[in-house]
Structures are given as C-alpha cells and as structure tokens.
C-alpha atoms as a PDB file:
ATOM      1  CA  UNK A   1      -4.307 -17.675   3.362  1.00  0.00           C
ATOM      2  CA  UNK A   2      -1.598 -18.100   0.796  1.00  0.00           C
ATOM      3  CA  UNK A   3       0.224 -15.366  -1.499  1.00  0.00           C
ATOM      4  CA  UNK A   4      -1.561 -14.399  -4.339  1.00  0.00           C
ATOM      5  CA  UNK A   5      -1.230 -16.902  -6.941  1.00  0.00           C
ATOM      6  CA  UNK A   6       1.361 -15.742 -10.066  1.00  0.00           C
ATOM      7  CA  UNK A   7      -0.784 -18.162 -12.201  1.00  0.00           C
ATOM      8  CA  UNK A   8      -4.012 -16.322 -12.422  1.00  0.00           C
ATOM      9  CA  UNK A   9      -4.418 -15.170 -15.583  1.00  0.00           C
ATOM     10  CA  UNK A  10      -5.992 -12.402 -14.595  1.00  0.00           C
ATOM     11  CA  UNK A  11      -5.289 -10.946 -10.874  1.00  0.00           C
ATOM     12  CA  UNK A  12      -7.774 -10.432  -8.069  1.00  0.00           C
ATOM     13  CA  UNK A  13      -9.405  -7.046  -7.527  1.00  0.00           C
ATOM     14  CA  UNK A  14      -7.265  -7.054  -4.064  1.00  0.00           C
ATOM     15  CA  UNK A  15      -3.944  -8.008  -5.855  1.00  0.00           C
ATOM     16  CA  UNK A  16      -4.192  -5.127  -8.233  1.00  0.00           C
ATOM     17  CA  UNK A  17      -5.711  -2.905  -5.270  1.00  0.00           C
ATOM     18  CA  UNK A  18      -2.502  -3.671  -3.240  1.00  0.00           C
ATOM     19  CA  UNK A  19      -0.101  -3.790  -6.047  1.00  0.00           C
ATOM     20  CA  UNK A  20       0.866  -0.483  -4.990  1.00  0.00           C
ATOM     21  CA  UNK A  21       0.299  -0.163  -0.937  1.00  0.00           C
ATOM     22  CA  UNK A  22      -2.395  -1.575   0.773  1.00  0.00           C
ATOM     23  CA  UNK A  23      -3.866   2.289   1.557  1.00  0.00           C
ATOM     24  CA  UNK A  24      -6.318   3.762  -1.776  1.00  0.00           C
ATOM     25  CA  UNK A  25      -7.505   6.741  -2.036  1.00  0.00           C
ATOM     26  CA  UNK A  26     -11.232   6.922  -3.385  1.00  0.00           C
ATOM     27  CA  UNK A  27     -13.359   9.864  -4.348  1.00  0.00           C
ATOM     28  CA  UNK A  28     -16.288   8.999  -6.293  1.00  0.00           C
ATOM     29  CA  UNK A  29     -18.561   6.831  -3.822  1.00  0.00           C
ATOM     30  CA  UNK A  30     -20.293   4.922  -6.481  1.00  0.00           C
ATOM     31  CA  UNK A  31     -16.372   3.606  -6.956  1.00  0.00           C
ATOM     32  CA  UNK A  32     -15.962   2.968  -3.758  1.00  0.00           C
ATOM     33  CA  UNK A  33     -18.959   1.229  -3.227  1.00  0.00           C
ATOM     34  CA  UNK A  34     -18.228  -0.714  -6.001  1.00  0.00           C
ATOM     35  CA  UNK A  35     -14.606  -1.792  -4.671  1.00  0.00           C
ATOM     36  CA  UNK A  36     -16.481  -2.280  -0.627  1.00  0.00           C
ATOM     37  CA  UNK A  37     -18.923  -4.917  -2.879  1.00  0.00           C
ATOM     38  CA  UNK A  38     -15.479  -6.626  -4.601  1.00  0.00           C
ATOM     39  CA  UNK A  39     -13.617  -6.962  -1.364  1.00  0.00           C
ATOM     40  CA  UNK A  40     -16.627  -8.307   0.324  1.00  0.00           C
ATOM     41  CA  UNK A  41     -17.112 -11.042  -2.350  1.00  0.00           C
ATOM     42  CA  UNK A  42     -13.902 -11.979  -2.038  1.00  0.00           C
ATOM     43  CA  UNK A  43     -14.518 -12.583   1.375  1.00  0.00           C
ATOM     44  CA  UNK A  44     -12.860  -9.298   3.412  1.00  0.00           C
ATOM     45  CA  UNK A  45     -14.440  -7.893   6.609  1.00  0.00           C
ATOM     46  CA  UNK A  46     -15.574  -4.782   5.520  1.00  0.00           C
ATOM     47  CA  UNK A  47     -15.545  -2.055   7.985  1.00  0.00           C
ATOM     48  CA  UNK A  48     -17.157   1.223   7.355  1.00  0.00           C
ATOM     49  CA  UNK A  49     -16.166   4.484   9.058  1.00  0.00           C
ATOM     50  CA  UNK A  50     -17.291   8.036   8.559  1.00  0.00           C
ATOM     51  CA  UNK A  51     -14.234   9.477   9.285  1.00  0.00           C
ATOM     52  CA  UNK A  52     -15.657  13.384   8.532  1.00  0.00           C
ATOM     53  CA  UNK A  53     -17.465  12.706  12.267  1.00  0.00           C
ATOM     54  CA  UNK A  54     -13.933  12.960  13.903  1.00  0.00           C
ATOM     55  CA  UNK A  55     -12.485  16.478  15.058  1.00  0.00           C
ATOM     56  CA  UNK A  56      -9.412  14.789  16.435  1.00  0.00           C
ATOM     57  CA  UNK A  57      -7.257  12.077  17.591  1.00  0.00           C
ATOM     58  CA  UNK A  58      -9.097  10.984  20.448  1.00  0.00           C
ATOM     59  CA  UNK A  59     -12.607  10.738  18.455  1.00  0.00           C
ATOM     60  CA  UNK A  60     -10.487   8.572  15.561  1.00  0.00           C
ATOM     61  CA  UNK A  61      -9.002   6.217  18.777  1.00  0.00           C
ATOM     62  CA  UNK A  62     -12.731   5.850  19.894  1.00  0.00           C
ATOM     63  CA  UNK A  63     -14.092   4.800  16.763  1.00  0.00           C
ATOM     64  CA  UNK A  64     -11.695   2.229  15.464  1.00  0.00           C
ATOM     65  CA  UNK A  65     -11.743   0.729  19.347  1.00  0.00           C
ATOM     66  CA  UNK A  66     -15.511   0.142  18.359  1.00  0.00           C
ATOM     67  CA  UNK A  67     -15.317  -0.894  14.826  1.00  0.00           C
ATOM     68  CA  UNK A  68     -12.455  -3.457  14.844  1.00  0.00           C
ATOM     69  CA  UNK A  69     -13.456  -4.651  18.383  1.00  0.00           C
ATOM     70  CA  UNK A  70     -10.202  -3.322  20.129  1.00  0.00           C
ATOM     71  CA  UNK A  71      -9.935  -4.804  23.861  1.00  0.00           C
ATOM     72  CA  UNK A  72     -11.162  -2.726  26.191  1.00  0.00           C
ATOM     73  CA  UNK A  73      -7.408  -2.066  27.748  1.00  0.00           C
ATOM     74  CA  UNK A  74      -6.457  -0.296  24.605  1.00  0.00           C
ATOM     75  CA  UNK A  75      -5.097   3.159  24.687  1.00  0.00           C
ATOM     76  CA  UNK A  76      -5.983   6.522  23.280  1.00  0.00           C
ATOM     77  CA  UNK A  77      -2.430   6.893  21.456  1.00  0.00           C
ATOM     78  CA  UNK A  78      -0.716   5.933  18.330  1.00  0.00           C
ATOM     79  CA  UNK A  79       1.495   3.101  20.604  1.00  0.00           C
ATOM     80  CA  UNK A  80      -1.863   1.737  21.464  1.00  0.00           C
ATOM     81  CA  UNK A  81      -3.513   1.683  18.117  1.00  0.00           C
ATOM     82  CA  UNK A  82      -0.344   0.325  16.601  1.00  0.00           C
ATOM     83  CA  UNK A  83      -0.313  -2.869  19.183  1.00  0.00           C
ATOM     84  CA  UNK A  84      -3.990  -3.268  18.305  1.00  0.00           C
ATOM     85  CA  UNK A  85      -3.232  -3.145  14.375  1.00  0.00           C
ATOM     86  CA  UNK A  86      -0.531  -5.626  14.788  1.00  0.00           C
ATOM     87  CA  UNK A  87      -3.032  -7.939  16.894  1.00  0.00           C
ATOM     88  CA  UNK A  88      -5.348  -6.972  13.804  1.00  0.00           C
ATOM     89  CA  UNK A  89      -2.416  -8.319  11.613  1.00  0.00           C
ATOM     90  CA  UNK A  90      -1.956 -11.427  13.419  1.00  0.00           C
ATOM     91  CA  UNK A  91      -5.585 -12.315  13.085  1.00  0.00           C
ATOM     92  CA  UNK A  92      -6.191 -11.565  17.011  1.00  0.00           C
ATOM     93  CA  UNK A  93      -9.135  -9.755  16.385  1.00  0.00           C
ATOM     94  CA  UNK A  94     -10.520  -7.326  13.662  1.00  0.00           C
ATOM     95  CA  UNK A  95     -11.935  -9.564  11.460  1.00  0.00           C
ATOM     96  CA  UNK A  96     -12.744 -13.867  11.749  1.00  0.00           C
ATOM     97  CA  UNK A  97     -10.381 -16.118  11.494  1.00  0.00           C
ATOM     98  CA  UNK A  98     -11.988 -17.401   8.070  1.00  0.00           C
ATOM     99  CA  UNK A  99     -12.226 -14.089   6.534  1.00  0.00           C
ATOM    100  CA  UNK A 100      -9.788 -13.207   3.218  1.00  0.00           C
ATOM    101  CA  UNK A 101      -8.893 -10.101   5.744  1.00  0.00           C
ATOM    102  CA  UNK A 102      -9.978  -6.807   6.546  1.00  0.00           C
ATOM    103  CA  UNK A 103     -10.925  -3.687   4.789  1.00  0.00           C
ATOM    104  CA  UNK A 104     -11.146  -0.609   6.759  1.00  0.00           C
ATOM    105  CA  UNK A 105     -13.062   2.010   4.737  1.00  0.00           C
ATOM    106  CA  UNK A 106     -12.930   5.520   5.974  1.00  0.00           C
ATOM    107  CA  UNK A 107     -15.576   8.264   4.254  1.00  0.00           C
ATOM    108  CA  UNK A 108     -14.806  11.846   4.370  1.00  0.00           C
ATOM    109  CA  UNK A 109     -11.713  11.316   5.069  1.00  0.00           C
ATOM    110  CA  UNK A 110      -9.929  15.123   3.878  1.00  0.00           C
ATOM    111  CA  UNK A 111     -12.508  16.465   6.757  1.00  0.00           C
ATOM    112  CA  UNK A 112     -10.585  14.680   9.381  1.00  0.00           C
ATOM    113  CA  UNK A 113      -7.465  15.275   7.614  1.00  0.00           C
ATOM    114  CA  UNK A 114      -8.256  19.056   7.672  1.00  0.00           C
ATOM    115  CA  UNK A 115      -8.918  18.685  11.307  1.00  0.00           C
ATOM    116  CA  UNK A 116      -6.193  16.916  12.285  1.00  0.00           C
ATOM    117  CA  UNK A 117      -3.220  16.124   9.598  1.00  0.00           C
ATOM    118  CA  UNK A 118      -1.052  14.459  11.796  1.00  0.00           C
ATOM    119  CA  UNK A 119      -3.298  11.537  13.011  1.00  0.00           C
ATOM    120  CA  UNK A 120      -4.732  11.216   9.741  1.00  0.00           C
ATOM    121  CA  UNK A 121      -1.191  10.903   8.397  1.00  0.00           C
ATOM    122  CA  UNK A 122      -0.046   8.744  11.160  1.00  0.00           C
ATOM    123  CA  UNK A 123      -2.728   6.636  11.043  1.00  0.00           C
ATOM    124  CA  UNK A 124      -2.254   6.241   7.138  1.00  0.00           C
ATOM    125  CA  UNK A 125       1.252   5.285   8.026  1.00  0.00           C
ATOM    126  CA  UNK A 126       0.165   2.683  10.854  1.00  0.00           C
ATOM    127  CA  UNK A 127      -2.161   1.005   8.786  1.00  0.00           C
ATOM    128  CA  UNK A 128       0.332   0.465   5.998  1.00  0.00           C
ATOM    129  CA  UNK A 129       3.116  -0.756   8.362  1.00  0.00           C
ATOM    130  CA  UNK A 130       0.108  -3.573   9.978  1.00  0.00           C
ATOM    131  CA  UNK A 131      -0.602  -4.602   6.452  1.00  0.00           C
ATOM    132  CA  UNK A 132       3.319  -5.478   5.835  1.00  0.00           C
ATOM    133  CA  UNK A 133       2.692  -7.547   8.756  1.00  0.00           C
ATOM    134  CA  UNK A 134      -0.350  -9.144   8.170  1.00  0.00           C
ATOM    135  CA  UNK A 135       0.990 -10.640   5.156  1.00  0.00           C
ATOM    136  CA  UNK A 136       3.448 -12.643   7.060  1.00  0.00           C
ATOM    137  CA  UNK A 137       0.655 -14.336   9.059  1.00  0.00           C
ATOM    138  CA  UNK A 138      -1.164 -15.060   5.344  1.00  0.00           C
ATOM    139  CA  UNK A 139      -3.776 -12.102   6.400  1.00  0.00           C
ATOM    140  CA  UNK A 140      -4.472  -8.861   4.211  1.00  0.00           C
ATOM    141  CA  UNK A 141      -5.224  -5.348   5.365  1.00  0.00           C
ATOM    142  CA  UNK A 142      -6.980  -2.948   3.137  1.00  0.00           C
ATOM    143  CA  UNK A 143      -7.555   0.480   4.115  1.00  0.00           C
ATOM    144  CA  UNK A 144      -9.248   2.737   1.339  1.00  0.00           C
ATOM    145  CA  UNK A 145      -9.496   6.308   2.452  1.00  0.00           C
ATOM    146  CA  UNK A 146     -12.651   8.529   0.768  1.00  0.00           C
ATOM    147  CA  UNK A 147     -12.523  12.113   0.008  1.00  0.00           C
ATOM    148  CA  UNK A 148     -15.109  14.777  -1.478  1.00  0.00           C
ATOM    149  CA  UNK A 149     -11.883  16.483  -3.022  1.00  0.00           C
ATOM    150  CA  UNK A 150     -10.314  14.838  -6.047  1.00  0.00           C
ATOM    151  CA  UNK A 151      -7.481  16.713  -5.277  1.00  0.00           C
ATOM    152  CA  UNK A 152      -7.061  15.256  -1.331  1.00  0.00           C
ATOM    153  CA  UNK A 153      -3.423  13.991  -1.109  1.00  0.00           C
ATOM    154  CA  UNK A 154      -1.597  12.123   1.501  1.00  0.00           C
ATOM    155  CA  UNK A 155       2.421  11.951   2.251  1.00  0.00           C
ATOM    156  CA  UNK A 156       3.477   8.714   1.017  1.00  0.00           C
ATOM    157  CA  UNK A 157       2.734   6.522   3.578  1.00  0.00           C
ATOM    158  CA  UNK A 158       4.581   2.774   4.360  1.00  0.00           C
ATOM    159  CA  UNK A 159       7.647   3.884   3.619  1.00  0.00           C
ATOM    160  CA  UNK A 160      10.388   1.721   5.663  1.00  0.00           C
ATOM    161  CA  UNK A 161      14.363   2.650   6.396  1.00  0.00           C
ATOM    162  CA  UNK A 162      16.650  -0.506   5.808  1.00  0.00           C
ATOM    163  CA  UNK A 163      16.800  -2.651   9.003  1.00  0.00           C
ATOM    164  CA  UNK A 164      19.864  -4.443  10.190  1.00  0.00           C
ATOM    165  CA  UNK A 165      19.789  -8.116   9.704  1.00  0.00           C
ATOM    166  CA  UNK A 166      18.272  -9.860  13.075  1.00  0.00           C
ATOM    167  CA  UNK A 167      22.252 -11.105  13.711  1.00  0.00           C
ATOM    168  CA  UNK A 168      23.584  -8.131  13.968  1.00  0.00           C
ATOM    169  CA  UNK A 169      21.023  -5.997  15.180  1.00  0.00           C
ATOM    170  CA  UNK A 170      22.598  -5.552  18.980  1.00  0.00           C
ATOM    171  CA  UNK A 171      24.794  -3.180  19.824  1.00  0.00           C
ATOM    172  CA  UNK A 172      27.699  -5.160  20.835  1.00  0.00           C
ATOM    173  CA  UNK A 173      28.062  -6.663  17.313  1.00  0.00           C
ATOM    174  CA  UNK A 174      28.207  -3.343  15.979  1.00  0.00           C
ATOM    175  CA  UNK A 175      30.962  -2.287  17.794  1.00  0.00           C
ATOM    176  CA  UNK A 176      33.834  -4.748  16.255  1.00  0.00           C
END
C-alpha cells in the first residue's frame, strides 16, 4: 500500500487518526464504533478485544496469540509479543495480505490498566514501535484503546531516542 496521498483534498479517516501516533484513546463507544465501521470500510482488519477480561500479563499474551493468529511457538513475554508485532508489521500474519492493515481495538482498557500498568503501558509502547515499522513494508497498524473513564491517561507512548546511522553503528567505528 502506498503513503497516504498529499493530494487528497480532504484526508482519510486513518490519516487524520494517525496524524498523531497510531495508538487513540476512545471513551464513548458509540465513537468508537463509529471509527471500528470507518477503518473497516476502508478496508482494515478489525480486531476486537475486551481488554477489562485480563487481570494480567499472561491473560493479555493469551488473547492477542488468539486474536491476531500468533504461531503457536510464541512466548508469554514482551520479547515474544514484540517479534510477533513486527511479523504483524511485515504482513506475516495478523491481518491478509490485501487488507489496508490492522486495527486492534481494545474495550475496557483502564480495567486492565488498573490491573496491570506496566503491560498495559508496554504494550501501548510495542504497538506504536510495530506501527513505525509497518509503514516501511506499506502496512498500517491501528490500535485504539477504550476506557469507561474520560479521564484514563497513558505515558506517551512511541517515543524513540536518536539512533546512530547504520555506518557507524559498531563499536569499532566509534572508537576513532
């Protein structure tokens, strides 16, 4: 799939959605509804999650294993899920090959944050890291993230330190 265009008069509903980072926060569900119907017209994978039905890492590992069709090798650990997302990214698995991407949808999602902040942060973070990626292959990765407080907040998430060019990356050229 190509970059958004710059022509469009008007950009898609995922453009604007992603203008910003490629994880939303959503708390009316009429709204979200509304944006799981957009995506899916524009031809996204939607996948549906209630994430208020996890009480801790493990259950979260289980679930997305399920719902994006992880192999059954994959691990119970952020390593793991991060491998899988970056297979997700590549267009591995997750959602077909002819599919606009994928939009991971995750209801009650404070609940699970209460529960466990860490994975619910980490996982925030992971997701946002795989959507970087998937836009290199021409893919898109969508996570929108429900909560029954208007007042849920996350740490940013996505943020990335400055790498070292891919020249000069190794040790031994650092050391002139």
């Amino acid at each position: 799939m190509p970059a958004f265009d710059p022509a469009e008069p008007t950009p898609p509903f995922d453009f604007v959605l992603m203008q910003n980072g490629s994880v939303n926060l959503y708390w009316d569900l009429a709204v979200l509804d509304d944006a799981c119907t957009r995506l899916s017209a524009l031809g996204y994978r939607v996948v549906r999650i209630e994430a208020d039905a996890w009480c801790d890492a493990a259950s979260m590992f289980d679930a997305l294993a399920v719902a994006l069709d992880f192999p059954d090798y994959s691990g119970r650990n952020f390593d793991a899920l991060n491998d899988c997302l970056s297979d997700v990214a590549a267009g591995d698995f997750g959602a077909p090959a002819d599919a606009t991407g994928l939009a991971l949808v995750l209801t009650g999602y404070d609940s699970f944050a209460a529960a466990d902040p860490v994975a619910a942060q980490t996982l925030a973070g992971c997701f946002a890291d795989q959507s970087r990626t998937a836009l290199l292959f021409g893919r898109r990765l969508v996570c929108l993230l429900q909560s029954g407080d208007p007042r849920f907040a996350l740490a940013p998430v996505g943020a990335r330190a400055a790498s070292w060019n891919p020249a000069e990356w190794s040790d031994s050229q650092r050391e002139v």
